[in-house]
PDB file of N, CA and C in Angstrom:
ATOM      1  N   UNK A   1    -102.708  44.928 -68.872  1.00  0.00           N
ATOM      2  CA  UNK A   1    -102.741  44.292 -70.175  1.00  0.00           C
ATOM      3  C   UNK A   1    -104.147  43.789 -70.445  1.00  0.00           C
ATOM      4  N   UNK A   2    -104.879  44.070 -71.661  1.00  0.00           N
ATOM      5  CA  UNK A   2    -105.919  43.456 -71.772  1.00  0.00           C
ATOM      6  C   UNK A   2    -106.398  42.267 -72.275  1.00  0.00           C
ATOM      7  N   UNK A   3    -107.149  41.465 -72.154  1.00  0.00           N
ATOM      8  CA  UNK A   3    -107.215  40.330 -72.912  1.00  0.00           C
ATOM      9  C   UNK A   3    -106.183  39.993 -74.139  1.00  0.00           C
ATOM     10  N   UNK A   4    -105.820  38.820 -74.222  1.00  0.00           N
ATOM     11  CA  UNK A   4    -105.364  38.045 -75.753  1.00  0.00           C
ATOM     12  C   UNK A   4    -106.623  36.827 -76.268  1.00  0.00           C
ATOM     13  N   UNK A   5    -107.035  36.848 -76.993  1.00  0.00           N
ATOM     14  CA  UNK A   5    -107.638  35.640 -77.504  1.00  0.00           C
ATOM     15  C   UNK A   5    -107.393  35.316 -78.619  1.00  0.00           C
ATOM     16  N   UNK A   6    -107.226  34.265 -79.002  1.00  0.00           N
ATOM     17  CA  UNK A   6    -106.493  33.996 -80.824  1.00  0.00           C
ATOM     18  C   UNK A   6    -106.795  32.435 -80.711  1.00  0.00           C
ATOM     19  N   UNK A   7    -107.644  32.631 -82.199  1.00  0.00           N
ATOM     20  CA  UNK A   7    -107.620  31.082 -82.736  1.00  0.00           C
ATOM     21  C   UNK A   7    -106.338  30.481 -83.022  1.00  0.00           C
ATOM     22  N   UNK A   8    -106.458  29.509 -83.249  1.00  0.00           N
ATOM     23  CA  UNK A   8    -105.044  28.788 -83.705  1.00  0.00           C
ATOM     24  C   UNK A   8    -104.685  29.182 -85.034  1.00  0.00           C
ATOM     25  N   UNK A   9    -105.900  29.598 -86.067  1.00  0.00           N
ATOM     26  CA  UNK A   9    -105.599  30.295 -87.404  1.00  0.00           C
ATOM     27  C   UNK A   9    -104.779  31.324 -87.559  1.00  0.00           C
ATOM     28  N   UNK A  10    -105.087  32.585 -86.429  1.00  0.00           N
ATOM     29  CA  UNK A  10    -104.948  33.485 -86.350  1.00  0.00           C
ATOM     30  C   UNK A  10    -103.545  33.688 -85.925  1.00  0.00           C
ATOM     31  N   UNK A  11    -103.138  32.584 -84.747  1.00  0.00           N
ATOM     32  CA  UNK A  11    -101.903  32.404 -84.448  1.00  0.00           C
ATOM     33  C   UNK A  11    -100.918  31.795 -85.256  1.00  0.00           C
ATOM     34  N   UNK A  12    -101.462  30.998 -85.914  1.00  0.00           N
ATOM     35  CA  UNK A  12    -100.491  30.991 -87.433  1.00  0.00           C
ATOM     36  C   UNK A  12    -100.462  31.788 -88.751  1.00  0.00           C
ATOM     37  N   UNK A  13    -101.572  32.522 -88.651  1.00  0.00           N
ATOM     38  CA  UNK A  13    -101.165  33.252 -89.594  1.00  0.00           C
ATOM     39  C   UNK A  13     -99.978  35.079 -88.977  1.00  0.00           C
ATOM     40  N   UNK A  14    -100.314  34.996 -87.795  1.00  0.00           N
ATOM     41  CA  UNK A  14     -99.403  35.931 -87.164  1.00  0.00           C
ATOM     42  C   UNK A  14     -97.982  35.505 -87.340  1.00  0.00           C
ATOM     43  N   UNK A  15     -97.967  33.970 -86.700  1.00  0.00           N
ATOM     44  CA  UNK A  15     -96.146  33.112 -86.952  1.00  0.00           C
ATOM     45  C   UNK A  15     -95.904  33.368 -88.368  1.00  0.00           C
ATOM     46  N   UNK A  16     -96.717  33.221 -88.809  1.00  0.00           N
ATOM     47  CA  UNK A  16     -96.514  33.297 -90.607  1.00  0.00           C
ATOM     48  C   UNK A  16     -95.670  34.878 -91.333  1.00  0.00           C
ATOM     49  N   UNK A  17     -96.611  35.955 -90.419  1.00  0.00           N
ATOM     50  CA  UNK A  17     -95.903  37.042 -90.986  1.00  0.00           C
ATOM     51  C   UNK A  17     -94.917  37.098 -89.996  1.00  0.00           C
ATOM     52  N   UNK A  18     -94.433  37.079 -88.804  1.00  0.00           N
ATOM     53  CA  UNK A  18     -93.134  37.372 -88.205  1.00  0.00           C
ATOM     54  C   UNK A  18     -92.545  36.427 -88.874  1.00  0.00           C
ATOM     55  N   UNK A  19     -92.335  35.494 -89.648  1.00  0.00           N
ATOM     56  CA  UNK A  19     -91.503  34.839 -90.216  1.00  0.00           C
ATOM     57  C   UNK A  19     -91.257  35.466 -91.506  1.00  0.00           C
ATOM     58  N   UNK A  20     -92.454  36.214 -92.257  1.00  0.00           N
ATOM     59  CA  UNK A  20     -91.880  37.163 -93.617  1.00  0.00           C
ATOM     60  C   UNK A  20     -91.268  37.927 -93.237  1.00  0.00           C
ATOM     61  N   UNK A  21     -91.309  39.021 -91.962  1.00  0.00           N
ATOM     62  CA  UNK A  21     -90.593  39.970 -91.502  1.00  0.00           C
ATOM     63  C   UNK A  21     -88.864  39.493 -91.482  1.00  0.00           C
ATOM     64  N   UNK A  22     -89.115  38.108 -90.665  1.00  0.00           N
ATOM     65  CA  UNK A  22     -87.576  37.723 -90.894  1.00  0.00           C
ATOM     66  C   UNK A  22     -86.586  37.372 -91.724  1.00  0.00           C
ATOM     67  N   UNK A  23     -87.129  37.158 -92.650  1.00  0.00           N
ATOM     68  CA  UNK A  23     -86.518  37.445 -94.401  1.00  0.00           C
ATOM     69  C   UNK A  23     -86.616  38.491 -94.643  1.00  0.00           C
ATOM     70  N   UNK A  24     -87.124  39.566 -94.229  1.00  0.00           N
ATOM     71  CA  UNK A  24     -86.348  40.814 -94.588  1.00  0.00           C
ATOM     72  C   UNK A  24     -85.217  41.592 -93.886  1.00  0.00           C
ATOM     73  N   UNK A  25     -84.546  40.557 -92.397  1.00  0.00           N
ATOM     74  CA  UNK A  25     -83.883  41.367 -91.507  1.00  0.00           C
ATOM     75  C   UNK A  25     -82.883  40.209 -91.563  1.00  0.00           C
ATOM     76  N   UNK A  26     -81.625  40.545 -91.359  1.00  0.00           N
ATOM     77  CA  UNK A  26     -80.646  39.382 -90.962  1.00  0.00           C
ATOM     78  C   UNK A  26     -79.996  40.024 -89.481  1.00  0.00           C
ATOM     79  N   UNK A  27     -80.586  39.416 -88.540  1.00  0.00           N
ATOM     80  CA  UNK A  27     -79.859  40.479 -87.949  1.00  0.00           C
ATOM     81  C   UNK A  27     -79.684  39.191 -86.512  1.00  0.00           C
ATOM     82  N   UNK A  28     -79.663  38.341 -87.097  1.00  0.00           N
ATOM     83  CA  UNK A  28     -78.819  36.874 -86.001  1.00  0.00           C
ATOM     84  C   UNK A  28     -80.434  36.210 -85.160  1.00  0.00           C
ATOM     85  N   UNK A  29     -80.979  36.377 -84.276  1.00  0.00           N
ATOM     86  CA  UNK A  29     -81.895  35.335 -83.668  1.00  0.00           C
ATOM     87  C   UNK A  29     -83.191  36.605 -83.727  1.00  0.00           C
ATOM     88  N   UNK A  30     -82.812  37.677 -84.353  1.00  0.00           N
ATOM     89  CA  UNK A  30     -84.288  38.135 -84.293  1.00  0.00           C
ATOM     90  C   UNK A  30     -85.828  38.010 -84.054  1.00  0.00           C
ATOM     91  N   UNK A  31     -85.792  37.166 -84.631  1.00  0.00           N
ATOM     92  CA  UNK A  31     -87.137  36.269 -84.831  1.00  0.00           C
ATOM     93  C   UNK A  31     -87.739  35.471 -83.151  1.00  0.00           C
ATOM     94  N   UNK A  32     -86.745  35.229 -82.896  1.00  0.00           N
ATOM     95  CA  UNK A  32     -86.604  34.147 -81.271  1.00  0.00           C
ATOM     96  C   UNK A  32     -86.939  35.352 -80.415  1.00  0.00           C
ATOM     97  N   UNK A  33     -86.670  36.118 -80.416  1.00  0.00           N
ATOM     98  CA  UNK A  33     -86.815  37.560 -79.512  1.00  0.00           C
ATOM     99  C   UNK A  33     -88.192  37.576 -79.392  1.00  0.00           C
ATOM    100  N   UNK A  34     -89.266  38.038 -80.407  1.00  0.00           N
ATOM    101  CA  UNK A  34     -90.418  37.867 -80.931  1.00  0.00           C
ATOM    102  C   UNK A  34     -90.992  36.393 -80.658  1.00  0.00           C
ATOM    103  N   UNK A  35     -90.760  35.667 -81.134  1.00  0.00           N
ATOM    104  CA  UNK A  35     -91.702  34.459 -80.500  1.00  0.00           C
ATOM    105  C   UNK A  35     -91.442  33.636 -78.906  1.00  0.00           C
ATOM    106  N   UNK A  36     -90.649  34.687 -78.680  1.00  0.00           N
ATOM    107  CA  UNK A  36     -90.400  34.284 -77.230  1.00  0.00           C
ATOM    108  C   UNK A  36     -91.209  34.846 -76.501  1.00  0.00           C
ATOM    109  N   UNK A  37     -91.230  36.032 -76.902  1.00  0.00           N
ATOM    110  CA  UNK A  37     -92.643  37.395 -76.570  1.00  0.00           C
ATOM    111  C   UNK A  37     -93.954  36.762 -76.825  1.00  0.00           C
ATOM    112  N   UNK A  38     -94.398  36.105 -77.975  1.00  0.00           N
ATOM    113  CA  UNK A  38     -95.624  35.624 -78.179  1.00  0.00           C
ATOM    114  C   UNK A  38     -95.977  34.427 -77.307  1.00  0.00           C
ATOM    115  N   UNK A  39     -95.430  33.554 -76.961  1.00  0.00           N
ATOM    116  CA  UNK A  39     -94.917  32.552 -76.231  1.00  0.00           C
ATOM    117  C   UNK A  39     -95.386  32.882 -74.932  1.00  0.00           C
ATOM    118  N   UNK A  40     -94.844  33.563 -74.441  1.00  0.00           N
ATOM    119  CA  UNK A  40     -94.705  34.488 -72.880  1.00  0.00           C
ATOM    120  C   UNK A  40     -96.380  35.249 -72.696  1.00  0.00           C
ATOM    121  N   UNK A  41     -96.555  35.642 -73.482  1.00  0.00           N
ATOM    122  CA  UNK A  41     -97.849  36.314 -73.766  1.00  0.00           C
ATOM    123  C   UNK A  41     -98.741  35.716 -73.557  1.00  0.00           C
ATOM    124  N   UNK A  42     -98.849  34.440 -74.278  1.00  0.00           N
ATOM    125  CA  UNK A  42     -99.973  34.163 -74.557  1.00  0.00           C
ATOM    126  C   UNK A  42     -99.963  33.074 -73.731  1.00  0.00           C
ATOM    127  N   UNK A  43     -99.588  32.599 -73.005  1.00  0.00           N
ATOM    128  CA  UNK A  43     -99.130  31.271 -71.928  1.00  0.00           C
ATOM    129  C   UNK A  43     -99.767  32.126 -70.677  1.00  0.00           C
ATOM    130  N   UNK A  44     -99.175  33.448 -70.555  1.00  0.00           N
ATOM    131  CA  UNK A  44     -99.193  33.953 -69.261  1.00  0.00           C
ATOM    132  C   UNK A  44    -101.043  34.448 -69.421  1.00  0.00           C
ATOM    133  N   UNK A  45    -101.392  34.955 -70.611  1.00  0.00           N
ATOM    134  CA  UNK A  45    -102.980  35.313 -70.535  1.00  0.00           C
ATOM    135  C   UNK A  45    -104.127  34.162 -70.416  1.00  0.00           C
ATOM    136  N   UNK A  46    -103.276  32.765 -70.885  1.00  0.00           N
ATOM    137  CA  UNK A  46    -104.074  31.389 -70.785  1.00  0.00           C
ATOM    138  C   UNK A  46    -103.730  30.627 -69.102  1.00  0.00           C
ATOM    139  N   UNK A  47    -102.600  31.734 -68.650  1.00  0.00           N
ATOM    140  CA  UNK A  47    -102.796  31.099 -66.860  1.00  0.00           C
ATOM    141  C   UNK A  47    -103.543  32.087 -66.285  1.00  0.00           C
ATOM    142  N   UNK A  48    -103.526  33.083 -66.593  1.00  0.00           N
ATOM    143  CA  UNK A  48    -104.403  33.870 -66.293  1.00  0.00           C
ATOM    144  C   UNK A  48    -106.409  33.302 -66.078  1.00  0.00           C
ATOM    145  N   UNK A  49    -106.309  33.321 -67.059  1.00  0.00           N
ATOM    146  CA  UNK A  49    -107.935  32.794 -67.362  1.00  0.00           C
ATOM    147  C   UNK A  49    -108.157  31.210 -66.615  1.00  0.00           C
ATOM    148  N   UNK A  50    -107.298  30.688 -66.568  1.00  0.00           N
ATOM    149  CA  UNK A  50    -107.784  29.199 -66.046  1.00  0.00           C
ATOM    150  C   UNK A  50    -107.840  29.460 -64.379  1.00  0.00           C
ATOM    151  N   UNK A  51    -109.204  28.575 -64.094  1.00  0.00           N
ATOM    152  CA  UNK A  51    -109.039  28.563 -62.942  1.00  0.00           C
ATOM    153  C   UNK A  51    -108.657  27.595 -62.228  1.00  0.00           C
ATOM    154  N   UNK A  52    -108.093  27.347 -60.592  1.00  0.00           N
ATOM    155  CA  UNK A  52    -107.451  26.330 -60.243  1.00  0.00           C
ATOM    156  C   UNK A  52    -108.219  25.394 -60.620  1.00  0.00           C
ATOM    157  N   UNK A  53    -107.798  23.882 -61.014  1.00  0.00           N
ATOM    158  CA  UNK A  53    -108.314  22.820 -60.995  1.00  0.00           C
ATOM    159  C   UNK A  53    -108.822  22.307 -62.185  1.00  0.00           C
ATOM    160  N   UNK A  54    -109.357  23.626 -63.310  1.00  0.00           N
ATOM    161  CA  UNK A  54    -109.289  23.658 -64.390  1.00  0.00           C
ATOM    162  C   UNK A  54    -109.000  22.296 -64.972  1.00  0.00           C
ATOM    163  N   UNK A  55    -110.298  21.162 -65.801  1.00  0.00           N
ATOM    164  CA  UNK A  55    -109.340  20.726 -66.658  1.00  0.00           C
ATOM    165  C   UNK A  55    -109.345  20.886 -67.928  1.00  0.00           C
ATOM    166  N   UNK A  56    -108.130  20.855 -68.963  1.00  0.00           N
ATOM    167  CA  UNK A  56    -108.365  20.706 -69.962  1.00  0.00           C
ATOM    168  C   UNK A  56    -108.338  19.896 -70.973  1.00  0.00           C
ATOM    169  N   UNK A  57    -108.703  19.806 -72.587  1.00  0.00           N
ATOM    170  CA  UNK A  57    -108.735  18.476 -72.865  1.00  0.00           C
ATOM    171  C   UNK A  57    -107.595  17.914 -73.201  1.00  0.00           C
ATOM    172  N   UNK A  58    -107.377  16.617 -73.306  1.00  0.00           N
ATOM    173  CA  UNK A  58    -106.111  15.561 -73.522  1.00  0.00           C
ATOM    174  C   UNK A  58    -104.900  16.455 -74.872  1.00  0.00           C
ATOM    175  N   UNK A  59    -105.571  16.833 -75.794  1.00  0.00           N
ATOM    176  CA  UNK A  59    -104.840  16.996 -76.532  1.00  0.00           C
ATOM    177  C   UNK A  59    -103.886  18.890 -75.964  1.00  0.00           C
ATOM    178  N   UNK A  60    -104.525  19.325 -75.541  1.00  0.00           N
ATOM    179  CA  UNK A  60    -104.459  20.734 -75.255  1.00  0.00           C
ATOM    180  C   UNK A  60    -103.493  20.289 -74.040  1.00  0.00           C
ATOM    181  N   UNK A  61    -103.587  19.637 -72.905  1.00  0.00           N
ATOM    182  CA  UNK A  61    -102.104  19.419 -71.808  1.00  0.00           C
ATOM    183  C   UNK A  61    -101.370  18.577 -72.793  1.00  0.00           C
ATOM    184  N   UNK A  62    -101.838  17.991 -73.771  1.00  0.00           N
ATOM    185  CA  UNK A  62    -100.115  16.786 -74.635  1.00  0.00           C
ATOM    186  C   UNK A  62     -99.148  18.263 -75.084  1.00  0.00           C
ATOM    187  N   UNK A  63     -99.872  18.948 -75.752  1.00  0.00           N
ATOM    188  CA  UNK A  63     -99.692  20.322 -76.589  1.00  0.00           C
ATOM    189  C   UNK A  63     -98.516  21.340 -75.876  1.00  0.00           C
ATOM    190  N   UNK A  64     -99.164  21.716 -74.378  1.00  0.00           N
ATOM    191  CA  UNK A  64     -98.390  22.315 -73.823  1.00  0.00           C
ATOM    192  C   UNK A  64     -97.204  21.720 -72.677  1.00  0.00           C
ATOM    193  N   UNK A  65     -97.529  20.654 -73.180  1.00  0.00           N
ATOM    194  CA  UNK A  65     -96.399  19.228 -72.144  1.00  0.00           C
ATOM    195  C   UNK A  65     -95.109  19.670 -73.255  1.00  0.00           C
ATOM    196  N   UNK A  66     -95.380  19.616 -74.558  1.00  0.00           N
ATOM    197  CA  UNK A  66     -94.415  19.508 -75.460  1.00  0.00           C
ATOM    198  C   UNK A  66     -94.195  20.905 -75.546  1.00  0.00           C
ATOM    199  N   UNK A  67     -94.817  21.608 -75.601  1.00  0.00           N
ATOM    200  CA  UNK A  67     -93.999  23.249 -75.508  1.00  0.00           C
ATOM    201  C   UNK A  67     -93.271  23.333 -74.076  1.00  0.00           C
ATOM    202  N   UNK A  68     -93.783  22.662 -73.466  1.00  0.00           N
ATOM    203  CA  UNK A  68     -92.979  23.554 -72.114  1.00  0.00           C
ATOM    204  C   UNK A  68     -91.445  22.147 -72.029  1.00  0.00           C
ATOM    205  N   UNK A  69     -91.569  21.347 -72.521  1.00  0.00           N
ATOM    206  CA  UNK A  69     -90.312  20.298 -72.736  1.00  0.00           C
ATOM    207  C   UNK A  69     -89.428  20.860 -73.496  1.00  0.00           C
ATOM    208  N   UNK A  70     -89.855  21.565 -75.090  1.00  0.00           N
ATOM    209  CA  UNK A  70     -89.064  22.147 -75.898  1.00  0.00           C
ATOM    210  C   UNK A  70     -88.389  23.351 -75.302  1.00  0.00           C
ATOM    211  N   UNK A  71     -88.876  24.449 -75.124  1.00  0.00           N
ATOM    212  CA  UNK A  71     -88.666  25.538 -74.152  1.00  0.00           C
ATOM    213  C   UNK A  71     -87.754  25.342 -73.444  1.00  0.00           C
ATOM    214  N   UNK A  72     -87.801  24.566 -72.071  1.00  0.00           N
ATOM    215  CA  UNK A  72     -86.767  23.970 -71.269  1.00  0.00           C
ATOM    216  C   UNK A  72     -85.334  23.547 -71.839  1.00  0.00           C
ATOM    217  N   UNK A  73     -85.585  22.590 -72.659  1.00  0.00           N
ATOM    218  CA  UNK A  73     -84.368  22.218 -73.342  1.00  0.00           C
ATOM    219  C   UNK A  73     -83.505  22.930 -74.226  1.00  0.00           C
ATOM    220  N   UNK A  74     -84.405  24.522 -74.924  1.00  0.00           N
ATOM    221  CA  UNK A  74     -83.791  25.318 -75.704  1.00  0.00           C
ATOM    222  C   UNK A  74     -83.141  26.268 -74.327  1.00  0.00           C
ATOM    223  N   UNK A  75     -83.618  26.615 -73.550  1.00  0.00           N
ATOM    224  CA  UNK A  75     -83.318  27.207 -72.048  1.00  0.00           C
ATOM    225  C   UNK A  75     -81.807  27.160 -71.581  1.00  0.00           C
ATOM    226  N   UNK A  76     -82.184  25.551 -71.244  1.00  0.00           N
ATOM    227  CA  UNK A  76     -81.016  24.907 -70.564  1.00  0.00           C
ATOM    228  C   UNK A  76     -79.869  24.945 -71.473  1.00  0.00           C
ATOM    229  N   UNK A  77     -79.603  25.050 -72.325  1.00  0.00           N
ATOM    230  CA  UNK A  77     -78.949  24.755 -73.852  1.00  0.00           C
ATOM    231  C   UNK A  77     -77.799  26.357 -73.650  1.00  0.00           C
ATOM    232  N   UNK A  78     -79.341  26.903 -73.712  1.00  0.00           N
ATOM    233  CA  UNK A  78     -78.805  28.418 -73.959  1.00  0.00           C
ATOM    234  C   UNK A  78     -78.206  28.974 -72.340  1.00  0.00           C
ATOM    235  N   UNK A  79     -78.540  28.544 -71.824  1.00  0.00           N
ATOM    236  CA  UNK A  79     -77.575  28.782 -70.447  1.00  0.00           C
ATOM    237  C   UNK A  79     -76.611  28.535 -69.982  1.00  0.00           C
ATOM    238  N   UNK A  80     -76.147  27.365 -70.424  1.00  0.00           N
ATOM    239  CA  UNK A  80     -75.431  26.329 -70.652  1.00  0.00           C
ATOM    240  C   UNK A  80     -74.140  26.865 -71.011  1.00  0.00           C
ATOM    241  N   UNK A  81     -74.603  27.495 -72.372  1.00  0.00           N
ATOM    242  CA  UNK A  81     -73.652  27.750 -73.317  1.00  0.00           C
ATOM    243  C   UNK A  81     -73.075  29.561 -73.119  1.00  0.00           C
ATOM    244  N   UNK A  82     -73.700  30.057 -72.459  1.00  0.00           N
ATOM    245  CA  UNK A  82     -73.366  31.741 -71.812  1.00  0.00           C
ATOM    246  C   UNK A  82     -72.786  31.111 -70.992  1.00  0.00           C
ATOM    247  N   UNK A  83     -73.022  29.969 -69.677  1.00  0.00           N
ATOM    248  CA  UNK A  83     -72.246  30.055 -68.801  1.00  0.00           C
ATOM    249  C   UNK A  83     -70.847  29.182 -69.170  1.00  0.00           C
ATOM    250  N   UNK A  84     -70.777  28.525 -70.303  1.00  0.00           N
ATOM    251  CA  UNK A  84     -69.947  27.965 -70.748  1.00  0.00           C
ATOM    252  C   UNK A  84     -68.383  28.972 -71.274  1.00  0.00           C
ATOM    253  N   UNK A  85     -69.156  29.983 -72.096  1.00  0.00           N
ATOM    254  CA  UNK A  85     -68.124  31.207 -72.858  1.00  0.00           C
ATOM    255  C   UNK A  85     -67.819  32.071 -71.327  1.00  0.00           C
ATOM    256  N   UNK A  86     -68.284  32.320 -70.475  1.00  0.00           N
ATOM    257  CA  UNK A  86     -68.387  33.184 -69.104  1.00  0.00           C
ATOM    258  C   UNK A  86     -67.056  32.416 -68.545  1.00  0.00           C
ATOM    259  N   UNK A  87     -67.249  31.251 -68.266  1.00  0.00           N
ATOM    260  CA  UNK A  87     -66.445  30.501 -66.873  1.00  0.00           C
ATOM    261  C   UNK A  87     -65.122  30.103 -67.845  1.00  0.00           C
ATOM    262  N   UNK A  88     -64.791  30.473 -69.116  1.00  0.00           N
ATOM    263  CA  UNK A  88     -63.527  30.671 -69.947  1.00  0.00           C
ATOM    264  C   UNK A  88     -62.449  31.377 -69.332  1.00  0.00           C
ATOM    265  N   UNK A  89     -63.113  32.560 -68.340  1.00  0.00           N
ATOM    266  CA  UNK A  89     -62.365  33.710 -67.726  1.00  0.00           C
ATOM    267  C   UNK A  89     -61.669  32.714 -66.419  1.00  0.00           C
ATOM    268  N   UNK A  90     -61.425  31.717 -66.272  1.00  0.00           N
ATOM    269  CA  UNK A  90     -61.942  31.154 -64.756  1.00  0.00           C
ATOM    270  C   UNK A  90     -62.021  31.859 -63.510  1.00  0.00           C
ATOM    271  N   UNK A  91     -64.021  31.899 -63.736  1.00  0.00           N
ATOM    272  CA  UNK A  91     -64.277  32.194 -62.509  1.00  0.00           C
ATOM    273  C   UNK A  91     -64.945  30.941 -62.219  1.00  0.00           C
ATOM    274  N   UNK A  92     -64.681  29.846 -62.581  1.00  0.00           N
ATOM    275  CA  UNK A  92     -65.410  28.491 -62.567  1.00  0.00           C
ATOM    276  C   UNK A  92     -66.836  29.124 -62.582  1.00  0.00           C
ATOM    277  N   UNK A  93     -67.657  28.705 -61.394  1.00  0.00           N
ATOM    278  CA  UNK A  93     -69.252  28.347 -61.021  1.00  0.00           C
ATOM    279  C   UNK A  93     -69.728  29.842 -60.315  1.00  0.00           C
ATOM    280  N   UNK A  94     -68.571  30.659 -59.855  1.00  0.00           N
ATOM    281  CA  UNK A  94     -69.344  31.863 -59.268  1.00  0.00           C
ATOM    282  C   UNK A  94     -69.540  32.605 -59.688  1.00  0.00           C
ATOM    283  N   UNK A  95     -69.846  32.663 -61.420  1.00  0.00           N
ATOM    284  CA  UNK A  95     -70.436  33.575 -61.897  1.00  0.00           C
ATOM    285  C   UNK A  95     -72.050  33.125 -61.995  1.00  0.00           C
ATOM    286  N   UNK A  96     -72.175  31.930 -61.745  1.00  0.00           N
ATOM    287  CA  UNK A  96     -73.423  31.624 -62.118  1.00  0.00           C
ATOM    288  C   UNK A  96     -74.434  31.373 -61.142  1.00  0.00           C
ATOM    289  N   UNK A  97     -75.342  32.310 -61.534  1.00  0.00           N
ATOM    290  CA  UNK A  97     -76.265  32.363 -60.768  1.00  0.00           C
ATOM    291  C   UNK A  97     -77.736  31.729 -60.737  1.00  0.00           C
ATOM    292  N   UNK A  98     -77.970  30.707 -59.541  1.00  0.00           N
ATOM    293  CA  UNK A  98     -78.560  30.022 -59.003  1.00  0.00           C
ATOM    294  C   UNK A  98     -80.021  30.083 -59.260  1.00  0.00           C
ATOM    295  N   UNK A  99     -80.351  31.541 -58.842  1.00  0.00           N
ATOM    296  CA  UNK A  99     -81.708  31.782 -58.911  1.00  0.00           C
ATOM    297  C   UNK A  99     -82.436  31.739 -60.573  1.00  0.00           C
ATOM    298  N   UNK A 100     -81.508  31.832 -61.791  1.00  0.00           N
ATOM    299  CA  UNK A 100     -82.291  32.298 -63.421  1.00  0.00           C
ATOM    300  C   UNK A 100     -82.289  30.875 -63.355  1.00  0.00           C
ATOM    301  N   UNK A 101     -81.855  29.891 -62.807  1.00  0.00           N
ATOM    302  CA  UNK A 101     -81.563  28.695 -63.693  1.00  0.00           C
ATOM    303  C   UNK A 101     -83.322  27.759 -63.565  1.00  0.00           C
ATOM    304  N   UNK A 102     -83.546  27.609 -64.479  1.00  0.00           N
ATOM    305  CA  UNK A 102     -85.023  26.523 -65.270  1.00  0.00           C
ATOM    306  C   UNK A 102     -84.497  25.002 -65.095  1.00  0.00           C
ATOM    307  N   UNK A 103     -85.149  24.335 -64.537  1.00  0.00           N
ATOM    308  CA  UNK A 103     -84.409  23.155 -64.137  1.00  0.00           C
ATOM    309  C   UNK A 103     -85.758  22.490 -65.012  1.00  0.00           C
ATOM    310  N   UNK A 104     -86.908  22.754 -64.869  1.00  0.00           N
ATOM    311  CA  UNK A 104     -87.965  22.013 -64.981  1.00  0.00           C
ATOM    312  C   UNK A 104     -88.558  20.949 -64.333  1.00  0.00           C
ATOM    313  N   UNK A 105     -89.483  20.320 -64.139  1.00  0.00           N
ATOM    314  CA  UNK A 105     -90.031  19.554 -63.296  1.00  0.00           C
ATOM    315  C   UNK A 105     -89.923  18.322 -62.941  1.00  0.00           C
TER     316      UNK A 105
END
């Protein structure tokens, strides 16, 4: 994969059109698919580039304190709730598996 670099402009004006795209599709969480991808992307090319010890400034760790809090909690939510409709069948807890689960820090 090669570099990502994107201003914050650039990254909103990208959120901006996957969000026109999604007024033209109804097609249930579409959109989440896609910014989960951008998300993933661009997190993983900014751990990439940092090196250990790295610091960065105050506002930039508040920034990604609160993305990676939100994330988690949409996570846990959504796991939650598959393993919730799943263990209906009762297989209680042994369908669920140990290792996907995001606990966070």
């Amino acid at each position: 994969m090669g570099n990502v670099i994107l201003t914050e402009k650039q990254l909103e004006k990208l959120i901006n059109k996957m969000k026109t795209v999604n007024e033209n599709h109804s097609e249930g969480s579409y959109m989440a698919k896609q910014q989960l991808f951008t998300i993933a992307t661009l997190a993983h090319a900014m751990w990439e580039k940092m090196e250990d010890g790295e610091q960065l400034e105050d506002w930039m760790e508040s920034k990604i304190s609160q993305a990676e809090q939100s994330i988690v909690g949409v996570v846990k939510t959504f796991m939650y709730d598959e393993f919730k409709d799943e263990s209906k069948s009762n297989d209680g807890m042994g369908k669920l598996n140990y290792d996907e689960i995001i606990i966070g820090k």
